[in-house]
Protein backbone atom coordinates (compact mmCIF):
# COMPACT_ATOMS: atom_id res chain seq x y z
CA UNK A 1 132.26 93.87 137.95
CA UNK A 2 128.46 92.63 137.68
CA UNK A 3 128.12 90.25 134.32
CA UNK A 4 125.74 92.23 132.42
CA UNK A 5 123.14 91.17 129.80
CA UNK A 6 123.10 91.93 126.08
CA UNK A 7 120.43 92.75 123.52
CA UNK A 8 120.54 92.90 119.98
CA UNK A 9 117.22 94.24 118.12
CA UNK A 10 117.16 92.86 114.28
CA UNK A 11 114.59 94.57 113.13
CA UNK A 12 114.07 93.01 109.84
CA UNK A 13 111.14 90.96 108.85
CA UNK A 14 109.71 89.16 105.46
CA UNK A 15 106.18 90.60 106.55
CA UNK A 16 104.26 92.06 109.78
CA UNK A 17 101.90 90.27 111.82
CA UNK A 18 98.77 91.82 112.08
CA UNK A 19 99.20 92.62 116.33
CA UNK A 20 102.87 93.86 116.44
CA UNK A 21 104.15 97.34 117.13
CA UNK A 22 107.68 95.94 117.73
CA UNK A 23 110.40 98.12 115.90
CA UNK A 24 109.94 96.11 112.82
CA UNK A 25 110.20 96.37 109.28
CA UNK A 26 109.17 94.67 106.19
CA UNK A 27 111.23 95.08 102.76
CA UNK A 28 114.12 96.23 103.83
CA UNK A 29 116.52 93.03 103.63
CA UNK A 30 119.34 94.65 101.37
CA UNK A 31 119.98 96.49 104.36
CA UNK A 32 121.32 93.60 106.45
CA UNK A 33 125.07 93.72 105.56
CA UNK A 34 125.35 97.27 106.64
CA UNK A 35 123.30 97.19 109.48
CA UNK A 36 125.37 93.96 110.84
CA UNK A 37 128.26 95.94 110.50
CA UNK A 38 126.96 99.21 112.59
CA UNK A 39 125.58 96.69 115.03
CA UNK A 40 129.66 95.12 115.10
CA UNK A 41 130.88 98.63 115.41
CA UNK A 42 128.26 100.02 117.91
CA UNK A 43 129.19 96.90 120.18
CA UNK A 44 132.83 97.38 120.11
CA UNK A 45 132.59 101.11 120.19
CA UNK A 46 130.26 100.99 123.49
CA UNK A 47 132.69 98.53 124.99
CA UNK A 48 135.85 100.45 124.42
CA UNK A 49 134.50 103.10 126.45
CA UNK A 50 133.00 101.08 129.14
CA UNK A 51 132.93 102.11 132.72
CA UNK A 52 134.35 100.61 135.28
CA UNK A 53 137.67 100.61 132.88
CA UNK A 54 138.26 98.04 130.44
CA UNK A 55 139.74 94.53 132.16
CA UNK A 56 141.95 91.71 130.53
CA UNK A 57 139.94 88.84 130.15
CA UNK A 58 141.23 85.13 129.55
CA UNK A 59 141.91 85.42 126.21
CA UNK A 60 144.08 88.42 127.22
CA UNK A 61 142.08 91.22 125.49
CA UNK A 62 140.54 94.41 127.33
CA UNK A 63 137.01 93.37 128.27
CA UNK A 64 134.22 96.19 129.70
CA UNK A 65 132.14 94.24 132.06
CA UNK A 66 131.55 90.59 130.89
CA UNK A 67 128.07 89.52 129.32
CA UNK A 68 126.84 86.34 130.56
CA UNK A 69 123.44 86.54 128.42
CA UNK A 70 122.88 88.00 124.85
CA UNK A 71 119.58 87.87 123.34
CA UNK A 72 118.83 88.49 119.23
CA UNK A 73 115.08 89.80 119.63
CA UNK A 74 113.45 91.52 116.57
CA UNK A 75 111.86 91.08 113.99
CA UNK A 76 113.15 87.80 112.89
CA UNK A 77 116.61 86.85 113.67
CA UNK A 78 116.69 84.34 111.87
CA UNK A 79 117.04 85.78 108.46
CA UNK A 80 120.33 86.78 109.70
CA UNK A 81 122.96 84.16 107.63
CA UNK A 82 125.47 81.92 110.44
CA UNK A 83 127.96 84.20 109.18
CA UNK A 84 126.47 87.93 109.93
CA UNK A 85 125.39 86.10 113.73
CA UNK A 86 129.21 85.33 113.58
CA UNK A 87 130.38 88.96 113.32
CA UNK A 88 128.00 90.63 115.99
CA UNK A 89 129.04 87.38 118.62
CA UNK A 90 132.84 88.53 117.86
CA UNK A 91 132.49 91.57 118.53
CA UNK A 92 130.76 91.37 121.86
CA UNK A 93 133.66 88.85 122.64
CA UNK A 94 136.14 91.56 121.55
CA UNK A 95 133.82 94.42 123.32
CA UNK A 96 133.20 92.96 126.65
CA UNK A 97 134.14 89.32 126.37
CA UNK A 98 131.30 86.64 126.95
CA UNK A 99 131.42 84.42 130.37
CA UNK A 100 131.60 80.33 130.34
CA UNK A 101 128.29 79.04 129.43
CA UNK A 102 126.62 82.18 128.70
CA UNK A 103 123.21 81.89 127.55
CA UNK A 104 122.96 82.73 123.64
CA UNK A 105 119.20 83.16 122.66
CA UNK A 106 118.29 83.39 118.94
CA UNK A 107 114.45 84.77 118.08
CA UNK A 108 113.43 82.52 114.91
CA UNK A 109 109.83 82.11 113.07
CA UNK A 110 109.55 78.81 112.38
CA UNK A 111 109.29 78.97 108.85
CA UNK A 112 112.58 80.80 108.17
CA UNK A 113 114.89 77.97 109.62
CA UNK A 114 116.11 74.69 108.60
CA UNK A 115 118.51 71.79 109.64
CA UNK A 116 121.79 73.46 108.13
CA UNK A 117 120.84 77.26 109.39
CA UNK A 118 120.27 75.43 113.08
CA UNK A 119 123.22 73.56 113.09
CA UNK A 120 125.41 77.25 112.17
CA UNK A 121 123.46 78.90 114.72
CA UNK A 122 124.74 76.19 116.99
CA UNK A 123 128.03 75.62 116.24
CA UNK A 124 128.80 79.17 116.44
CA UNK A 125 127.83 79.27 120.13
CA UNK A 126 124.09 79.83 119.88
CA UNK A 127 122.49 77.43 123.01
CA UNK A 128 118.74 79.19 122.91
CA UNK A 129 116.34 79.03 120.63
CA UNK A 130 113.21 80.76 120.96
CA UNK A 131 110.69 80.00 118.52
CA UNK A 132 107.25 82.30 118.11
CA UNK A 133 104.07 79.66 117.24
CA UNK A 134 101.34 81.22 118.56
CA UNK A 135 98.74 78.90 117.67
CA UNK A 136 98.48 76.05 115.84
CA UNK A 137 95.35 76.39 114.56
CA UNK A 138 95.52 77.84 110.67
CA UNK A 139 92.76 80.29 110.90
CA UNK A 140 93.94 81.64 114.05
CA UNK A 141 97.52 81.98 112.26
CA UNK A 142 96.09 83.63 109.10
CA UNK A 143 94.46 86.57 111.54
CA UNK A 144 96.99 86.84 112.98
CA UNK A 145 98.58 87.28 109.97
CA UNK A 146 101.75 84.90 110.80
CA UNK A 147 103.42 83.16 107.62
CA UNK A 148 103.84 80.00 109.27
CA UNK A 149 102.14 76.19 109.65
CA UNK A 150 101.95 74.00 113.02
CA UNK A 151 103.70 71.86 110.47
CA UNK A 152 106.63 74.26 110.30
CA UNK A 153 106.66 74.65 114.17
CA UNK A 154 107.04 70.68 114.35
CA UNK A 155 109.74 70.58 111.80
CA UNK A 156 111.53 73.31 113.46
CA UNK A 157 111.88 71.43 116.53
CA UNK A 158 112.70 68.90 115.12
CA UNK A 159 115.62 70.13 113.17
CA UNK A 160 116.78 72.07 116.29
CA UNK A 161 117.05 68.85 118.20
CA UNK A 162 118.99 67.25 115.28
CA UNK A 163 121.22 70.58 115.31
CA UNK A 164 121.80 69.82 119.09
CA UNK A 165 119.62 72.49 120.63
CA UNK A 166 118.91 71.58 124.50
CA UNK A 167 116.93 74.73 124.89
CA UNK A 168 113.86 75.46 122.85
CA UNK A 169 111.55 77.88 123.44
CA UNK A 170 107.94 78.38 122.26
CA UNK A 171 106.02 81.04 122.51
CA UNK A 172 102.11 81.58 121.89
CA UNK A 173 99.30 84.08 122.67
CA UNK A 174 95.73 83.40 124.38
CA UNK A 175 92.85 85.89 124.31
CA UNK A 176 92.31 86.02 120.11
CA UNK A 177 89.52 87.00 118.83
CA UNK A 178 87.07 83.70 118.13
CA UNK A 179 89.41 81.58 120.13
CA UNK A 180 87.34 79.24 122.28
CA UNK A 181 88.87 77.97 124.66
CA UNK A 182 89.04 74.35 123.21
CA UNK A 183 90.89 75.82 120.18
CA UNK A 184 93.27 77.27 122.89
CA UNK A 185 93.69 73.68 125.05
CA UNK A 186 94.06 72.09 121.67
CA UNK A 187 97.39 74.86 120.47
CA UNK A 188 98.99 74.50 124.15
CA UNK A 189 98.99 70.72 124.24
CA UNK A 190 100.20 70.50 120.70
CA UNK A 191 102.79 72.64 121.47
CA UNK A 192 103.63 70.62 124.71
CA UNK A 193 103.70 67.67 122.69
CA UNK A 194 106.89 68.77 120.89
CA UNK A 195 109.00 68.64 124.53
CA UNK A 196 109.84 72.45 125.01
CA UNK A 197 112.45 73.27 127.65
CA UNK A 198 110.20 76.61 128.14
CA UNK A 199 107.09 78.17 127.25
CA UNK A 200 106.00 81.73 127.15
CA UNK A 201 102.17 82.41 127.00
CA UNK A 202 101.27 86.20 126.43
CA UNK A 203 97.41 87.81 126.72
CA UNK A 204 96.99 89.37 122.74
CA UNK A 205 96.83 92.99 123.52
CA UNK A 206 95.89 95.40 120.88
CA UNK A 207 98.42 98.30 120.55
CA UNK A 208 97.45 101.66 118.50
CA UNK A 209 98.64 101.28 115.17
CA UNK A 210 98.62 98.17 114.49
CA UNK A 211 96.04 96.42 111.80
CA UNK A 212 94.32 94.48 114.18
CA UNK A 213 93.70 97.81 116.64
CA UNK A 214 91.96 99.16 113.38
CA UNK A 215 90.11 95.69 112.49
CA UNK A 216 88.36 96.01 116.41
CA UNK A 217 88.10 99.78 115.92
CA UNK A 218 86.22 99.53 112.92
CA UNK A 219 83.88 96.41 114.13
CA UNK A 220 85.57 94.07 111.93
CA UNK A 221 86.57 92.00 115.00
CA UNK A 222 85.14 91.89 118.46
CA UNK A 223 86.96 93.23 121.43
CA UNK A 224 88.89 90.70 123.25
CA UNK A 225 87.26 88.93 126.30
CA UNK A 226 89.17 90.01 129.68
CA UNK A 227 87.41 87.11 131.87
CA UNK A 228 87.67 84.28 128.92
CA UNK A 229 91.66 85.10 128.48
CA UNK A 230 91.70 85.14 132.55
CA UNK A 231 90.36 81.42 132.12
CA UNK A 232 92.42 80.55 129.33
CA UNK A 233 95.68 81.68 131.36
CA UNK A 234 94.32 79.30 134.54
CA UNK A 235 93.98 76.49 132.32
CA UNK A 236 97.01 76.81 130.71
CA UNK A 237 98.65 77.44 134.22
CA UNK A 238 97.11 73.65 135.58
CA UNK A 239 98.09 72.30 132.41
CA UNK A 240 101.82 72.91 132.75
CA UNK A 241 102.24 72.61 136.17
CA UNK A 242 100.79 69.02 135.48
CA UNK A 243 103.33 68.65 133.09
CA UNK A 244 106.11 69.55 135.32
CA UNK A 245 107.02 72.86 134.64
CA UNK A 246 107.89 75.38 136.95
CA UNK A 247 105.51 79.06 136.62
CA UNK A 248 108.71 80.91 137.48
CA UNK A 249 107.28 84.53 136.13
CA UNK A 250 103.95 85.63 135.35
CA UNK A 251 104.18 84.63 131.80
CA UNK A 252 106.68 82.19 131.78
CA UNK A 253 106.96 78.40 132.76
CA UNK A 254 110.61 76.36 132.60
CA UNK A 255 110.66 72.90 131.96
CA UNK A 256 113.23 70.55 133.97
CA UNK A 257 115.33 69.36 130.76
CA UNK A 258 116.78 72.74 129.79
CA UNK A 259 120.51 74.38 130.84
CA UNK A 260 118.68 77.65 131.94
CA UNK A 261 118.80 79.07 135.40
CA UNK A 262 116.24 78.62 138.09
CA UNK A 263 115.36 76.05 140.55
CA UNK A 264 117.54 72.89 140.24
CA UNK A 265 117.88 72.27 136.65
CA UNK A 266 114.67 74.11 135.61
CA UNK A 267 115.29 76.20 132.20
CA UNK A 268 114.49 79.86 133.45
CA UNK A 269 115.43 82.39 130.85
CA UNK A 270 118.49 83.88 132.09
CA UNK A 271 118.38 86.57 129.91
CA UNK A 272 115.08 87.86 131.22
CA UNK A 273 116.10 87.52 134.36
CA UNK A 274 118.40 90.52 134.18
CA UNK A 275 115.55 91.83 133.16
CA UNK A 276 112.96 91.08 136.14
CA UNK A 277 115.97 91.44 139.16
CA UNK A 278 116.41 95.24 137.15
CA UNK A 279 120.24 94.12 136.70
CA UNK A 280 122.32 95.91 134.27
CA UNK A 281 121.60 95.46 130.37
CA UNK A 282 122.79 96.92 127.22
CA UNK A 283 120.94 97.48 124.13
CA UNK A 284 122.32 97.64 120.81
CA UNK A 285 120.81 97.99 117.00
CA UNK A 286 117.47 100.31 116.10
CA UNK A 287 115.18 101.01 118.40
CA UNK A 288 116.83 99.26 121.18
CA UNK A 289 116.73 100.15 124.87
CA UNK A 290 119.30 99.75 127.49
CA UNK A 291 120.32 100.34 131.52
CA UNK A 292 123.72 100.47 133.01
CA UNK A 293 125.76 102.73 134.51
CA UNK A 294 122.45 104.33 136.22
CA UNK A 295 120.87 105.38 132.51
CA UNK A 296 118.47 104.32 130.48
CA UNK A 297 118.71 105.11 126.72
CA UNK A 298 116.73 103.91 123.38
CA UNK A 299 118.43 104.41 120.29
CA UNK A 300 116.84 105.93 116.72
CA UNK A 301 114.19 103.53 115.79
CA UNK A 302 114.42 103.83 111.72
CA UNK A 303 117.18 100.86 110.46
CA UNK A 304 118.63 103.50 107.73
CA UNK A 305 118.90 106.59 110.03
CA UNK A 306 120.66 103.76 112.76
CA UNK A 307 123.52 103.07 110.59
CA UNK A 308 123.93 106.24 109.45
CA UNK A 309 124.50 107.33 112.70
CA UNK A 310 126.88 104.44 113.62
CA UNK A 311 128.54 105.52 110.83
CA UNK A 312 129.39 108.87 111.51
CA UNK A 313 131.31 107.54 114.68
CA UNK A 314 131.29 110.47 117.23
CA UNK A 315 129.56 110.62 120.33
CA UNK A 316 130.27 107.16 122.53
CA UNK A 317 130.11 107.97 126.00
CA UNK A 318 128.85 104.76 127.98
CA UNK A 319 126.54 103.25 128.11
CA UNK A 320 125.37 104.85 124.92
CA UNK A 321 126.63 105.06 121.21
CA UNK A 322 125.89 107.29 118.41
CA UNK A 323 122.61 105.86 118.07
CA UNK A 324 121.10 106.86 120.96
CA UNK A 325 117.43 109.02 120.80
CA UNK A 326 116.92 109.84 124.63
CA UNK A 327 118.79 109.11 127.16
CA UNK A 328 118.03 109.97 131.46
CA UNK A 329 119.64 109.49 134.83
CA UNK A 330 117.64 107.07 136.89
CA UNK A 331 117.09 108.11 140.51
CA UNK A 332 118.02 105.82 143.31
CA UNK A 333 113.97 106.22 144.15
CA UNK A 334 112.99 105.01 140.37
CA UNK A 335 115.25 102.43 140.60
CA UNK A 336 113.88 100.97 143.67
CA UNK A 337 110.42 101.13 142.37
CA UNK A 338 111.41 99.28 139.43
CA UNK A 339 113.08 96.84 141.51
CA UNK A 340 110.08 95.98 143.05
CA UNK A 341 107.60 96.13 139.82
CA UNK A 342 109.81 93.70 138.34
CA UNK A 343 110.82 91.70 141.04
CA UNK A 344 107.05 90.88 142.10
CA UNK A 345 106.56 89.77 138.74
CA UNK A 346 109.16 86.36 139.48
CA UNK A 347 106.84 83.65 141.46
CA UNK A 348 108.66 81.80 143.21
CA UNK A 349 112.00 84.20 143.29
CA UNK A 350 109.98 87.19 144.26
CA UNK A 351 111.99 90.33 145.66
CA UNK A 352 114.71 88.93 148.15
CA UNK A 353 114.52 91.17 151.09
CA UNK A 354 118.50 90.81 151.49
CA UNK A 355 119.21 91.46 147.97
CA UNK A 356 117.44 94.63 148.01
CA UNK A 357 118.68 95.66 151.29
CA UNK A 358 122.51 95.18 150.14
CA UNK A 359 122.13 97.01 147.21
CA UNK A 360 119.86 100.30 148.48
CA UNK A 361 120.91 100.08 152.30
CA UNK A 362 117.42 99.79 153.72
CA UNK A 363 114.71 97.19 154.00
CA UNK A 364 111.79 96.88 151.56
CA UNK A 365 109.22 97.73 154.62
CA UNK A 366 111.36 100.36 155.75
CA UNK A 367 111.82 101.74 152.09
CA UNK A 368 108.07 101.42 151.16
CA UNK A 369 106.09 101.50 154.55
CA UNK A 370 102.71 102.93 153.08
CA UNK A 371 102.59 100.19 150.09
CA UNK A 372 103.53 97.51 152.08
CA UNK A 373 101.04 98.08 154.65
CA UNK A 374 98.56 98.48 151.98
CA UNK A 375 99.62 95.36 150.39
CA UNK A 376 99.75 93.14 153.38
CA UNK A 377 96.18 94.68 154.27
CA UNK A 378 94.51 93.01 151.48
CA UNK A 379 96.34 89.98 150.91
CA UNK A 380 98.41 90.73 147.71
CA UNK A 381 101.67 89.86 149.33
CA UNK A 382 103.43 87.48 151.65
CA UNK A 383 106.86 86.59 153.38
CA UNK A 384 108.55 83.24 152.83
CA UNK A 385 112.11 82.42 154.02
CA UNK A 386 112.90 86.64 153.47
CA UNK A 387 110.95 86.77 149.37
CA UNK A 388 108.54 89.13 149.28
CA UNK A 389 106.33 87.44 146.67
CA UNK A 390 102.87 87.43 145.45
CA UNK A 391 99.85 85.26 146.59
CA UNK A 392 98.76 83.08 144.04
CA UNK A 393 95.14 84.65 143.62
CA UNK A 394 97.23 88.14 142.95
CA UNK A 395 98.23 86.40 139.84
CA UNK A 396 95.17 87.64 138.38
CA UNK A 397 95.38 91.59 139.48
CA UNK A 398 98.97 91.93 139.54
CA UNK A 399 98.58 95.62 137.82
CA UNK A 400 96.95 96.50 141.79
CA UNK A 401 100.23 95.27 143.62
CA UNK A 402 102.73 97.23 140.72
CA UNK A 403 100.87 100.70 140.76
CA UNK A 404 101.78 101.10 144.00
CA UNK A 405 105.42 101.66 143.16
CA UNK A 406 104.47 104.04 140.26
């Protein structure tokens, strides 16, 4: 069996940023205890009825196919206690039984943690922490509405060093509204100076219901500048690769320090990396999406109606539980489009043409002859050593090369 990924969504927050249309909620903490529990019994319920058939695993229990990432997104993670982090990592051991050295990433704002949460987190198997900055400049925090300090970021780190974190993870966005691009050097070097094993730099896009949507809408804000962002992503690009890291994914660079997978000891996300090869991954909690078994599924997005759900028990089937909204087959066509969407997206990895060919029986040229033509035409494309990745200038207008396997 094929080690599969796992995703928890906590969708729980002390207040939402101004940009986010995640699944989150504000004010609705007393619901944490029961909601850890459905997430427990959702786990162990999916992998009691996991296909291929349950396996023994080394500790002797019957395993559905073994996880060798699990990721708590949200919403904030962190406001989950050691102990409730605890439960949900048992029962994915007792589910589908985790794999030596699995990656465990925890999502945390860097206000909600400190030394003695970190060194829980840690000593109950946590390994990656992931913490969201984005900017550390305090008017660009206060639009976008974040309840954190640079000063919290540094102290964060800090305490997840002393806690014995060797992977720490910092994310920020570009493209704000005001943001010159010195304000944006300033926030990525500052950052940088704190030693991350991994950075993630993401564009600000404005989704539809969110307050800062309304704020442009209503000419409270200007629109975001496409071609300043563009530059800000270059320069942040030559700033990392001068500081050694490697731009394995569009927006993601892995420093050499971390235990992550990549290039020699580079710190890719492994996790994400299920994502990008389209690998197998299950979702569990509100609102959470999953693929495996040839289906993709997203489960009820409101917390209560989740657990109520759970709670009623009928209805596992996998990969889905109770919980589950929509669910659809995938076609072998869909799934080879995706393939290629997501593969293109990995840099250096890019879409290996024996990969592909083992798992759909044909060649990428011979499975896509029209897009490939088109794409080797005008130079979005090229062979190395049997990758099919992206030039570097298609960086830039990667949307052109992905549309074509729409």
């Amino acid at each position: 069996m094929s080690p599969i990924s796992i995703y928890l969504h906590i969708p729980f927050c002390t207040t939402r940023c101004a940009y986010c249309d995640f699944n989150t909620y504000a004010g609705l903490e007393n619901l944490i205890p029961a909601y850890v529990a459905s997430l427990a019994k959702e786990i162990r319920g999916v992998g009691g009825y996991s296909v291929p058939p349950r396996m023994p695993g080394a500790d002797g229990k019957a395993h559905g196919p073994s996880a060798h990432s699990v990721y708590f997104g949200g919403g904030t993670p962190s406001l989950l206690s050691v102990d409730q982090v605890a439960q949900i990592l048992e029962a994915i051991r007792d589910g589908f039984g985790l794999l030596p050295g699995s990656e465990i990433t925890l999502e945390a704002n860097p206000g909600s943690v400190d030394l003695a949460l970190l060194e829980g987190y840690r000593r109950i198997g946590v390994n990656r922490l992931s913490l969201g900055v984005q900017s550390s400049h305090p008017g660009e925090l206060r639009l976008l509405e974040r309840g954190h300090t640079f000063p919290d970021v540094i102290q964060a780190v800090l305490a997840a060093r002393k806690a014995g974190f060797t992977n720490v993870s910092l994310d920020l966005i570009f493209g704000l509204p005001y943001q010159t691009i010195t304000a944006w050097k300033e926030s990525l070097l500052r950052a940088l100076s704190l030693d991350p094993d991994h950075v993630s730099l993401y564009a600000l896009s404005l989704e539809f219901g969110t307050p800062m949507h309304a704020w442009v809408g209503r000419g409270l804000l200007p629109e975001p500048d496409p071609d300043l962002a563009a530059e800000m992503y270059a320069r942040a690009a030559s700033l990392l690769d001068e500081g050694g890291f490697q731009h394995y994914e569009i927006s993601n660079w892995a420093g050499r320090s971390g235990s992550g997978e990549g290039n020699g000891s580079f710190a890719a996300c492994r996790h994400n990396l299920q994502y990008w090869r389209n690998r197998p991954y299950l979702g569990f909690g509100a609102g959470a999406h999953g693929y495996a078994a040839g289906v993709r599924y997203a489960n009820v997005r409101s917390p209560s109606g989740y657990v109520r759900r759970i709670e009623a028990g009928a209805g596992y089937n996998y990969p889905v539980s109770p919980a589950v909204a929509d669910q659809r087959d995938v076609p072998l066509s869909t799934e080879m489009n995706e393939t290629m969407m997501l593969g293109l997206r990995l840099l250096d990895e890019g879409v290996d043409e024996s990969a592909f060919k083992e798992r759909f029986g044909v060649g990428i040229e011979e499975a896509f002859p029209k897009p490939m033509k088109r794409l080797q035409e005008d130079g979005l494309v090229r062979w190395d050593e049997g990758h099919l990745r992206l030039t570097e200038s298609t960086i830039f207008i990667a949307n052109q090369a992905f549309c074509l396997f729409v």
